[in-house]
C-alpha atoms as a PDB file:
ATOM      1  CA  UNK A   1     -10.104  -3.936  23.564  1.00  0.00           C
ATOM      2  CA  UNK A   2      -9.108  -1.871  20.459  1.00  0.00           C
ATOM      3  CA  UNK A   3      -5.687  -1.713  19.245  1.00  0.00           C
ATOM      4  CA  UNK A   4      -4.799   2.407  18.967  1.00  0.00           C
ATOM      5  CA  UNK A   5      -4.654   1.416  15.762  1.00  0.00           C
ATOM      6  CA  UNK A   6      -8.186   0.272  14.923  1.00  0.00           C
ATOM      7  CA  UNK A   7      -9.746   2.918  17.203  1.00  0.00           C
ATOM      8  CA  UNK A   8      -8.093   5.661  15.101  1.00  0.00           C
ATOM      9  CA  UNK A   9      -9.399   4.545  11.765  1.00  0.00           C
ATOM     10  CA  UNK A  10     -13.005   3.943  13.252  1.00  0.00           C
ATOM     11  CA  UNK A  11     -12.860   8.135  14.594  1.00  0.00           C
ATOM     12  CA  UNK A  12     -11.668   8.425  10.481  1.00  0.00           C
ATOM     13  CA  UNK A  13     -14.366   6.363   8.991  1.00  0.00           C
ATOM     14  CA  UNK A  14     -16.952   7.952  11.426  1.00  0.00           C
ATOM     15  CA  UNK A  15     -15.685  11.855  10.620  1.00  0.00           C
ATOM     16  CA  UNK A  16     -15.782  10.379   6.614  1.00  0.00           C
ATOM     17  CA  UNK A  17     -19.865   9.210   7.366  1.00  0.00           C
ATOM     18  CA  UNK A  18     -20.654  12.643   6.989  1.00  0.00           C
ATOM     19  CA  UNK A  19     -19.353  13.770   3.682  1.00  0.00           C
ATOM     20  CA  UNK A  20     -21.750  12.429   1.762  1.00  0.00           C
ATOM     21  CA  UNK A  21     -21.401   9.435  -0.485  1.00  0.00           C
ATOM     22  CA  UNK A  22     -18.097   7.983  -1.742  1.00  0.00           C
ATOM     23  CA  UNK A  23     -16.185   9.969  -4.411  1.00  0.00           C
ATOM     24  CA  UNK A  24     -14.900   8.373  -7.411  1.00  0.00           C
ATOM     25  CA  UNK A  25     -10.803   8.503  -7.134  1.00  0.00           C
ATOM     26  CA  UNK A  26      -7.914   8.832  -9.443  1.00  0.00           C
ATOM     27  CA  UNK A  27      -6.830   5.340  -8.903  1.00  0.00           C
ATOM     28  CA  UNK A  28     -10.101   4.678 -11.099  1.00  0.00           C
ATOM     29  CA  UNK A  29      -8.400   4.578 -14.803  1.00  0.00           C
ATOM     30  CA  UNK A  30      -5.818   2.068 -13.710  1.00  0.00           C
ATOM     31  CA  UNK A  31      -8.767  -0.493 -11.930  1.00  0.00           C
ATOM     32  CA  UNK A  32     -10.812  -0.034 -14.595  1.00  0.00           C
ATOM     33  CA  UNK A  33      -7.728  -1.057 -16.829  1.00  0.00           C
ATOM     34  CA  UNK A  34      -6.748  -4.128 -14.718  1.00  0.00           C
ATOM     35  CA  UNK A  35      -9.866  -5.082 -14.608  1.00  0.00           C
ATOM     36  CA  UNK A  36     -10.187  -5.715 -18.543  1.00  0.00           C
ATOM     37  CA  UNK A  37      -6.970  -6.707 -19.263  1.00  0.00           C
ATOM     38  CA  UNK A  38      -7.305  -9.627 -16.628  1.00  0.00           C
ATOM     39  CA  UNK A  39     -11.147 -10.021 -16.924  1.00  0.00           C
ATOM     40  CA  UNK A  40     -12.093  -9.221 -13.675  1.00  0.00           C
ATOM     41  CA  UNK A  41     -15.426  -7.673 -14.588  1.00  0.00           C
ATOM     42  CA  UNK A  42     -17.471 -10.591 -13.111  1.00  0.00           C
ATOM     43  CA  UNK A  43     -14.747 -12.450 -11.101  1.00  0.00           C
ATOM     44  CA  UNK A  44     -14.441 -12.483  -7.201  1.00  0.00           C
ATOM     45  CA  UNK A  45     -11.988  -9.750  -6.469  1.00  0.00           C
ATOM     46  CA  UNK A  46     -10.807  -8.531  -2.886  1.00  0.00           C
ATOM     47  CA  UNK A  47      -9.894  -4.825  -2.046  1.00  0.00           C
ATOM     48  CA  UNK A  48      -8.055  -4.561   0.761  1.00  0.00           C
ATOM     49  CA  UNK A  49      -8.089  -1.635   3.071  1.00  0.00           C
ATOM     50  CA  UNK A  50     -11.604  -1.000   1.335  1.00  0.00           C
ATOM     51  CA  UNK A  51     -12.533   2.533   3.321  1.00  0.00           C
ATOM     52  CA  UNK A  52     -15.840   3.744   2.000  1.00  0.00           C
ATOM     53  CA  UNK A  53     -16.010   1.168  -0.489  1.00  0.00           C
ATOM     54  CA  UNK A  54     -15.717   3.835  -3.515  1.00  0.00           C
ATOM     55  CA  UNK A  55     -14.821   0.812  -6.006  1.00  0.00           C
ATOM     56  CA  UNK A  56     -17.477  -2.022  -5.452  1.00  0.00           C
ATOM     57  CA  UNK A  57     -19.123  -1.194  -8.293  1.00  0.00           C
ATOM     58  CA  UNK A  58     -15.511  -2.297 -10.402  1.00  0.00           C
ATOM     59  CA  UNK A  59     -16.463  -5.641 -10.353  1.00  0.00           C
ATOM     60  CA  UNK A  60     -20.071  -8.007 -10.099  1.00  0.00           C
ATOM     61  CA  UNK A  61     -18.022  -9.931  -7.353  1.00  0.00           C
ATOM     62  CA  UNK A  62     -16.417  -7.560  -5.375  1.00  0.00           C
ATOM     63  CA  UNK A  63     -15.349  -8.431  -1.362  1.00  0.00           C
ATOM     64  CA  UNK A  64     -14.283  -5.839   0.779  1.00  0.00           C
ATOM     65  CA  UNK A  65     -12.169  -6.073   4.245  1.00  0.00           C
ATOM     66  CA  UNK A  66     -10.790  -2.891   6.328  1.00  0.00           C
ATOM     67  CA  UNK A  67      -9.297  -2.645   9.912  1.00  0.00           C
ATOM     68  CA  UNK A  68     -12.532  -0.546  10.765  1.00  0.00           C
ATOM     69  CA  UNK A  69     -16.085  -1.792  11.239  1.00  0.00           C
ATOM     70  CA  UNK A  70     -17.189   1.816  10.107  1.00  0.00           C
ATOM     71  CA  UNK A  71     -15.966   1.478   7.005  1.00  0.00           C
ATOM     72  CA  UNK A  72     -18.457  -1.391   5.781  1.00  0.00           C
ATOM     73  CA  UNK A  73     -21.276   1.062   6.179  1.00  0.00           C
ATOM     74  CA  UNK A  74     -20.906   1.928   2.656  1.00  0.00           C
ATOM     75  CA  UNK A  75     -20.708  -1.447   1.386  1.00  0.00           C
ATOM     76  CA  UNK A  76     -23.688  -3.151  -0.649  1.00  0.00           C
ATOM     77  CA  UNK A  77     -21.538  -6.495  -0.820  1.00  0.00           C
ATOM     78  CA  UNK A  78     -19.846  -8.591   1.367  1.00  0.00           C
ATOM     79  CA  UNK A  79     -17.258  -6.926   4.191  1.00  0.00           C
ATOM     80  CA  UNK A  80     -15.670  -8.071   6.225  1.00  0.00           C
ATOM     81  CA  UNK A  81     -13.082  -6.225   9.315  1.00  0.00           C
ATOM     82  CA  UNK A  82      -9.916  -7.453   9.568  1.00  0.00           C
ATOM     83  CA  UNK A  83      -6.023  -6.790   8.644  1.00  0.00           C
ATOM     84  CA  UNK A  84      -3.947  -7.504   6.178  1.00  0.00           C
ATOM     85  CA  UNK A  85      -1.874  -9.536   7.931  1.00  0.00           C
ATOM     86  CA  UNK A  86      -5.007 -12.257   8.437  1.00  0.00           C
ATOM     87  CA  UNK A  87      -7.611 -12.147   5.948  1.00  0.00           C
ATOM     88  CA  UNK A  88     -10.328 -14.254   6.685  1.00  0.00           C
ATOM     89  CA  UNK A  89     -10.608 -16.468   3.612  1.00  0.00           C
ATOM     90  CA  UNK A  90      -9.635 -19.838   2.367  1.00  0.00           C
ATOM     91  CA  UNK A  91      -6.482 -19.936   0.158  1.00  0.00           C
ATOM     92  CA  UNK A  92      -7.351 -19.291  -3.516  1.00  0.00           C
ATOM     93  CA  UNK A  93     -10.216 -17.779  -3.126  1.00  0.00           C
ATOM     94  CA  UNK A  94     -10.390 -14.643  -5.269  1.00  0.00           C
ATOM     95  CA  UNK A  95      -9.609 -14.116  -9.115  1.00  0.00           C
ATOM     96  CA  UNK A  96      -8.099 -10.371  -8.430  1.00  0.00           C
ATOM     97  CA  UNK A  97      -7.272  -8.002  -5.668  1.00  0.00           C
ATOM     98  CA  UNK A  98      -5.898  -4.243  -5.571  1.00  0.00           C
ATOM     99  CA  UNK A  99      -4.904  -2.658  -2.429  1.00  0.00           C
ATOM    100  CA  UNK A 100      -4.617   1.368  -2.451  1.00  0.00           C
ATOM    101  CA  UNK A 101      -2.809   3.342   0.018  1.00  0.00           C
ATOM    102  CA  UNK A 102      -2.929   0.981   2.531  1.00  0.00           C
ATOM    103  CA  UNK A 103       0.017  -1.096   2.981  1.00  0.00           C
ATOM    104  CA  UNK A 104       1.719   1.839   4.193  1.00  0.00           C
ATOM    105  CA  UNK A 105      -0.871   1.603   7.140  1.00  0.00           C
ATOM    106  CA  UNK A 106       0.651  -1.953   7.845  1.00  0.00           C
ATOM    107  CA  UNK A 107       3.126  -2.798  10.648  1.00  0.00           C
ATOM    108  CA  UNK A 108       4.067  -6.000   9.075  1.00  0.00           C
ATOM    109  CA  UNK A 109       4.035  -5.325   4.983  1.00  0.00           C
ATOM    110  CA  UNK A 110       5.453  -8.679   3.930  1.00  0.00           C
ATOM    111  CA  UNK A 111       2.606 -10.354   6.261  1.00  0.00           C
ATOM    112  CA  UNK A 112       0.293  -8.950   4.173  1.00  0.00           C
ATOM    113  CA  UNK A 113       1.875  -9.882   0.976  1.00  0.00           C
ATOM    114  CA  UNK A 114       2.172 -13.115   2.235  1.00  0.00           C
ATOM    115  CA  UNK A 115      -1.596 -13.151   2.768  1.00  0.00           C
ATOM    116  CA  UNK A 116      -2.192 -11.618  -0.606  1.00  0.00           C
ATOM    117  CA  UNK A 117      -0.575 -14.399  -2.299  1.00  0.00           C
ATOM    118  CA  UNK A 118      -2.261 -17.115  -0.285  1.00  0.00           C
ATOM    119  CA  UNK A 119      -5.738 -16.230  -0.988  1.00  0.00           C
ATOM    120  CA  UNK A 120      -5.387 -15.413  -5.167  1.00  0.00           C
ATOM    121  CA  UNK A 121      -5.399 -18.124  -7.414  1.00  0.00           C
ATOM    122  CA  UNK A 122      -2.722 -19.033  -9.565  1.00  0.00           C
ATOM    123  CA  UNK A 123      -2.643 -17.075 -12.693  1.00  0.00           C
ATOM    124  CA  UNK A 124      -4.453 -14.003 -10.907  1.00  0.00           C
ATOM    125  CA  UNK A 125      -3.524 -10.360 -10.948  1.00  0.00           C
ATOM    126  CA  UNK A 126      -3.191  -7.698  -8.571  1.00  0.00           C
ATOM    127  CA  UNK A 127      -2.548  -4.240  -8.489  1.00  0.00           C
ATOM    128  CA  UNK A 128      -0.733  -2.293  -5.694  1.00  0.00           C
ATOM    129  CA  UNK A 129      -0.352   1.090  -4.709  1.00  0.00           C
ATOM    130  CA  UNK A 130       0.907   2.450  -1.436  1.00  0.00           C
ATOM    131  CA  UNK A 131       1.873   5.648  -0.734  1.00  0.00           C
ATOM    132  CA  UNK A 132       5.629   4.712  -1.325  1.00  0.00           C
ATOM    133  CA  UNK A 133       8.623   6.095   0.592  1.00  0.00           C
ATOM    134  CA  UNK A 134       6.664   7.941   3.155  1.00  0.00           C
ATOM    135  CA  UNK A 135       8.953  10.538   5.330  1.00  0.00           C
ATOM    136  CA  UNK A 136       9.490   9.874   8.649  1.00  0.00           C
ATOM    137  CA  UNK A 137       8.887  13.158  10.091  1.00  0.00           C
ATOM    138  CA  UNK A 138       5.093  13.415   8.674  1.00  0.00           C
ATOM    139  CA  UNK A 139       4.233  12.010  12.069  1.00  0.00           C
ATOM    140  CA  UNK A 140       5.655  14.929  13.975  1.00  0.00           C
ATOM    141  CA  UNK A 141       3.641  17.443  10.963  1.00  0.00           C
ATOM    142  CA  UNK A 142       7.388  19.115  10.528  1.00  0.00           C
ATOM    143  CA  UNK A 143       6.525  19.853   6.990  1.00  0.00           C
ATOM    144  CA  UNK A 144       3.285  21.908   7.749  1.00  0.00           C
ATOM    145  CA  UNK A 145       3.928  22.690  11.107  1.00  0.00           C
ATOM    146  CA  UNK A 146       5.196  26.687  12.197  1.00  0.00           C
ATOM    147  CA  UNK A 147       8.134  27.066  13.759  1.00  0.00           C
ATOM    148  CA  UNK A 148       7.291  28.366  16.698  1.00  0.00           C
ATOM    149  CA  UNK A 149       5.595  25.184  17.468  1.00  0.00           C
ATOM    150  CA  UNK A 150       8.697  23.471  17.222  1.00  0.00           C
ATOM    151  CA  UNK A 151      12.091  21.805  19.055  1.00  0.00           C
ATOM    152  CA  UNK A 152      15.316  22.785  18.808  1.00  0.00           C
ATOM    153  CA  UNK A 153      15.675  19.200  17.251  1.00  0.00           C
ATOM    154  CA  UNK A 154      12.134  19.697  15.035  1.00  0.00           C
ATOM    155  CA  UNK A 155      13.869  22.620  13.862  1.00  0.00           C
ATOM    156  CA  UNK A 156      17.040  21.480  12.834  1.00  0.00           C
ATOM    157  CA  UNK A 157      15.133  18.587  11.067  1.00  0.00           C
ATOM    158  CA  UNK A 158      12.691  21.112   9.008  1.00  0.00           C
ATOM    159  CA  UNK A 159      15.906  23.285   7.789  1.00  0.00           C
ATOM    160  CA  UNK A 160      17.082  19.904   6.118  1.00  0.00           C
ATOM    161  CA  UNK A 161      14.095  18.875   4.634  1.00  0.00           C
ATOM    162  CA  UNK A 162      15.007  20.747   1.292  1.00  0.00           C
ATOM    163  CA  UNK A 163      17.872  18.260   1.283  1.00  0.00           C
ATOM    164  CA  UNK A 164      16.359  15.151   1.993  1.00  0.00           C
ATOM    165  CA  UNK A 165      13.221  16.110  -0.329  1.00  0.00           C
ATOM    166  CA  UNK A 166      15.374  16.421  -3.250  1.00  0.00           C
ATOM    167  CA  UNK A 167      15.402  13.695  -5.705  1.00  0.00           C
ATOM    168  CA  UNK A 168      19.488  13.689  -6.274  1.00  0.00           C
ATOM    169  CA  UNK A 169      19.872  13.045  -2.340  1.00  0.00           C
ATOM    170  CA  UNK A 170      17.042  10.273  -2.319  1.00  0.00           C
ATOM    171  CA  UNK A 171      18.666   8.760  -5.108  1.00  0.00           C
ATOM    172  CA  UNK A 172      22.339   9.045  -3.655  1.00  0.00           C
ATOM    173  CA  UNK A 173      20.802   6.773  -1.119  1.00  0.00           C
ATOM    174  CA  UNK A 174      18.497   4.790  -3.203  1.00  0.00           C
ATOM    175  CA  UNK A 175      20.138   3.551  -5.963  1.00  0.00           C
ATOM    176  CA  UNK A 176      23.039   1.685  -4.934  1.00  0.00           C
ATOM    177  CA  UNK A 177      20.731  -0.357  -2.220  1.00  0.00           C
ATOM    178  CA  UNK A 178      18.768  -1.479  -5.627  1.00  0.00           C
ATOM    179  CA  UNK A 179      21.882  -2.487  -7.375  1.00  0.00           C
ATOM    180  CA  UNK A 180      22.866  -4.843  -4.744  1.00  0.00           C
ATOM    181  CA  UNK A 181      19.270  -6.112  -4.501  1.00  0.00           C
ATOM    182  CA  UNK A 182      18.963  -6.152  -7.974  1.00  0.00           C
ATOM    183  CA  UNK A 183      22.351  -7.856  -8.260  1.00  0.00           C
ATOM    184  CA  UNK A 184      21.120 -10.343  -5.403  1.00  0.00           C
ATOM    185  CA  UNK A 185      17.836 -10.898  -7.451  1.00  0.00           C
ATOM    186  CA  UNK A 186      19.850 -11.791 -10.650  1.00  0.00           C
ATOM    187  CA  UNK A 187      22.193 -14.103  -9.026  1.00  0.00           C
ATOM    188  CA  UNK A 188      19.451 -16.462  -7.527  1.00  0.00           C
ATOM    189  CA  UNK A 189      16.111 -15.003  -9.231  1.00  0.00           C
ATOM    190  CA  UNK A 190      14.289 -18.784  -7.768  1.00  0.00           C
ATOM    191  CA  UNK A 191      15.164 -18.181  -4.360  1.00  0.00           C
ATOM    192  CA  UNK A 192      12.262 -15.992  -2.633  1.00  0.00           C
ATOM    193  CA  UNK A 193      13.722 -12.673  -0.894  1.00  0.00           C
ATOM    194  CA  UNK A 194      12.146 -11.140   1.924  1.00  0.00           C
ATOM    195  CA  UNK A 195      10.783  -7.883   1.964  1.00  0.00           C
ATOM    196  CA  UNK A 196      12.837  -4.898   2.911  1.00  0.00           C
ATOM    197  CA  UNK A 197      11.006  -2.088   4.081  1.00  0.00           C
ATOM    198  CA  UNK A 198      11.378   0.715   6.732  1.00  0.00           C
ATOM    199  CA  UNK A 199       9.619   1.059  10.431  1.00  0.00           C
ATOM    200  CA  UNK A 200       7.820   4.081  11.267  1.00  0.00           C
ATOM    201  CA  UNK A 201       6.290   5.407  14.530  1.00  0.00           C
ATOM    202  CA  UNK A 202       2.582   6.079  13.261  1.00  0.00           C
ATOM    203  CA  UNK A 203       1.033   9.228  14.571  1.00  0.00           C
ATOM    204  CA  UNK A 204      -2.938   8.013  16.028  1.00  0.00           C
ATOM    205  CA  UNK A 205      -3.256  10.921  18.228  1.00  0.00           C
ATOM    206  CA  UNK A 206      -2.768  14.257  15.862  1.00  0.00           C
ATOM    207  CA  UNK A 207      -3.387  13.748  11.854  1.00  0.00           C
ATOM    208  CA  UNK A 208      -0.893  16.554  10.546  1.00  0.00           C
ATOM    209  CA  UNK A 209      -0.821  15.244   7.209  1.00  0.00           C
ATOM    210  CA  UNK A 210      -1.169  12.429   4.987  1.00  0.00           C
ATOM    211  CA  UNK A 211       0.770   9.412   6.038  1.00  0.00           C
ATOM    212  CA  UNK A 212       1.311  10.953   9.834  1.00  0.00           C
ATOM    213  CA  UNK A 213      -0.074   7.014  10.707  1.00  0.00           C
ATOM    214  CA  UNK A 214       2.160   5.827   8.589  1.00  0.00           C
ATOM    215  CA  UNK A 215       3.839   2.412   9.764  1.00  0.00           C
ATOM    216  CA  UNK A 216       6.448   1.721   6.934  1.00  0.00           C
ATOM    217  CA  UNK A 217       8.394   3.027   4.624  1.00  0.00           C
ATOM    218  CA  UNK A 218       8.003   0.738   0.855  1.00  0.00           C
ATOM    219  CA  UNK A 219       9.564   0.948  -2.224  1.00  0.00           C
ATOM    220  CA  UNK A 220       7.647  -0.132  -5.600  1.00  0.00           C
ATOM    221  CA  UNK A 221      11.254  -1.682  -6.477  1.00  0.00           C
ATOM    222  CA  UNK A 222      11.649  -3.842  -3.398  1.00  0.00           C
ATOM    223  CA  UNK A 223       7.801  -4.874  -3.616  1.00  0.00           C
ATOM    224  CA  UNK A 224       8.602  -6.219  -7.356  1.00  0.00           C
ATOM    225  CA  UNK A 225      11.285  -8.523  -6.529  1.00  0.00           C
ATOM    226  CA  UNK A 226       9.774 -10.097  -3.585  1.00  0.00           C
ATOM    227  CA  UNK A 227       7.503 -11.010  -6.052  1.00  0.00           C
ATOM    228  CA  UNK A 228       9.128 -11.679  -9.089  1.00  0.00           C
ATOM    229  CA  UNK A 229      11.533 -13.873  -6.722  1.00  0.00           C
ATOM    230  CA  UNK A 230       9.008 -16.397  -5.719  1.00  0.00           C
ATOM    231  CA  UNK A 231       8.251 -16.747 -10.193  1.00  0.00           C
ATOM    232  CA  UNK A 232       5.284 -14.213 -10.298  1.00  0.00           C
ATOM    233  CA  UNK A 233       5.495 -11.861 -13.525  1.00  0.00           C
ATOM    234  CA  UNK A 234       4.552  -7.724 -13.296  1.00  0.00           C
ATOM    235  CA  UNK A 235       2.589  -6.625 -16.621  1.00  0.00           C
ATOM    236  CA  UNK A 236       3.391  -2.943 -15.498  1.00  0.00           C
ATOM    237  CA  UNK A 237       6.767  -3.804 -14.872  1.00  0.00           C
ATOM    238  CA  UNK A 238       8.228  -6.070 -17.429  1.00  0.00           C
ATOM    239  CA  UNK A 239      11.887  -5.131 -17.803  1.00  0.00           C
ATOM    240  CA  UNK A 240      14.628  -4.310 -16.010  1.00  0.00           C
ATOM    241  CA  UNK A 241      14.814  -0.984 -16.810  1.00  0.00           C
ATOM    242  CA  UNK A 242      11.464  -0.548 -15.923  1.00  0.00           C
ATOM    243  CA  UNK A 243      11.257  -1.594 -12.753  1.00  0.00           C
ATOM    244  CA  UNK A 244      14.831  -0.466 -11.351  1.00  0.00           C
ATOM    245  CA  UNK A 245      13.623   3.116 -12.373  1.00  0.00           C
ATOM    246  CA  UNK A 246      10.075   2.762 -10.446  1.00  0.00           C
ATOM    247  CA  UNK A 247       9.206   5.515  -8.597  1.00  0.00           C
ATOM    248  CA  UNK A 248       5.263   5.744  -7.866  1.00  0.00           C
ATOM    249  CA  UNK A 249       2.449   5.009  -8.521  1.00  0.00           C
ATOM    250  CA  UNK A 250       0.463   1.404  -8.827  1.00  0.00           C
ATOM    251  CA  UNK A 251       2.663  -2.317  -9.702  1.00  0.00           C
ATOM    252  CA  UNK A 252       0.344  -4.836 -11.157  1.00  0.00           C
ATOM    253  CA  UNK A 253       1.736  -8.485 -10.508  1.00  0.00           C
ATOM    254  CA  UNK A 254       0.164 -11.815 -11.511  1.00  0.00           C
ATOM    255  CA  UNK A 255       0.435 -14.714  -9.660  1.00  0.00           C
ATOM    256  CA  UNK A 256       1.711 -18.410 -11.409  1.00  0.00           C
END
């Protein structure tokens, strides 16, 4: 039997089958540039969450793996169906891997990330880029929904939105959680920390918006030390500075 899950992202890979061929997508530049900085070109490299396979053409040795059968229909190279949290490969296997805007998808992030590193080899790279700090009402639509439609609670949640959208009030709450992480991290920078994240009640039944089937809620700061705590190094992210002030978009980390 399906999980809701994997029946929801077969109905999205099926309504995706007839739009034509994969589009090219923004993520592109920064592939391309891992992908010759690390020389990738002809190395075995895994994408995971692969949809419509839009980047096997990155790399000569590209494997693919998604929740949804469907989605291999537009693969040329190997696929393979399966989540994050068990990939179905031997420990370092793969030279590379990038995973785009689908660890958000993920009930159990670190899992993944724990998968991740078991299957690179050591002194691979990999680039990463969720959709970070999804909002927890994009399930409900609140942001795109009319009133009308709406609770007296969905109501009172929309007039605050404003508030909780602004980037003083996210980083009123942000900021001092990533100085005592940060602080933690400094303190004992060889002891691995686990990966804090947010749970979110995924939406599989009405797609209001982008990340409505959202699981967690990740931050690109958070993501870094998990890694940098267990001795890996991030080329996008090489000083403090620059990673306590991450917002969005990709992280590229390379394994020992």
């Amino acid at each position: 039997m399906r999980s809701p899950a994997r029946a929801f992202y077969e109905r999205y890979q099926e309504m995706g089958s007839h739009q034509g061929a994969p589009q090219a997508r923004p993520e592109e530049p920064a592939l391309r540039r891992l992908i010759a900085d690390f020389d990738l070109a002809h190395a075995r490299v895994l994408e995971i969450g692969a949809s419509r396979a839009a980047f096997q053409d990155l790399a000569d040795g590209w494997v693919g793996v998604d929740l949804a059968w469907a989605a291999g229909r537009h693969a040329r190279k190997p696929f393979a169906t399966a989540s994050a949290e068990a990939l179905p490969f031997g420990a370092e296997t793969f030279g590379g891997a990038w995973s785009i805007a689908v660890l958000e998808h993920v009930p159990d992030p670190q899992g993944a990330l724990e998968e991740l590193c078991r299957v690179l080899k050591p002194g691979a790279a990999a680039l990463l880029a969720p959709a970070w700090h999804c909002r927890p009402w994009a399930a409900e639509g609140l942001h795109v929904r009319p009133w009308k439609d709406l609770s007296l609670r969905q109501c009172l949640v929309k007039l605050s939105l404003p508030l909780r959208n602004s980037l003083w009030y996210r980083a009123l709450w942000a900021l001092p959680l990533r100085m005592a992480r940060e602080l933690r991290y400094q303190l004992r920078p060889r002891r691995p920390m686990t990966l804090r994240f947010g749970r979110l009640t995924p939406n599989y039944d009405t797609f209001w918006c982008a990340d409505a089937d959202a699981c967690s809620i990740l931050d690109p700061h958070e993501m870094l030390l998990y890694f940098l705590s267990r001795g890996w190094t991030s080329p996008s992210h090489p000083t403090l500075r620059s990673r306590f002030m991450v917002r969005h978009g990709a992280i590229v980390v390379r394994k020992p």
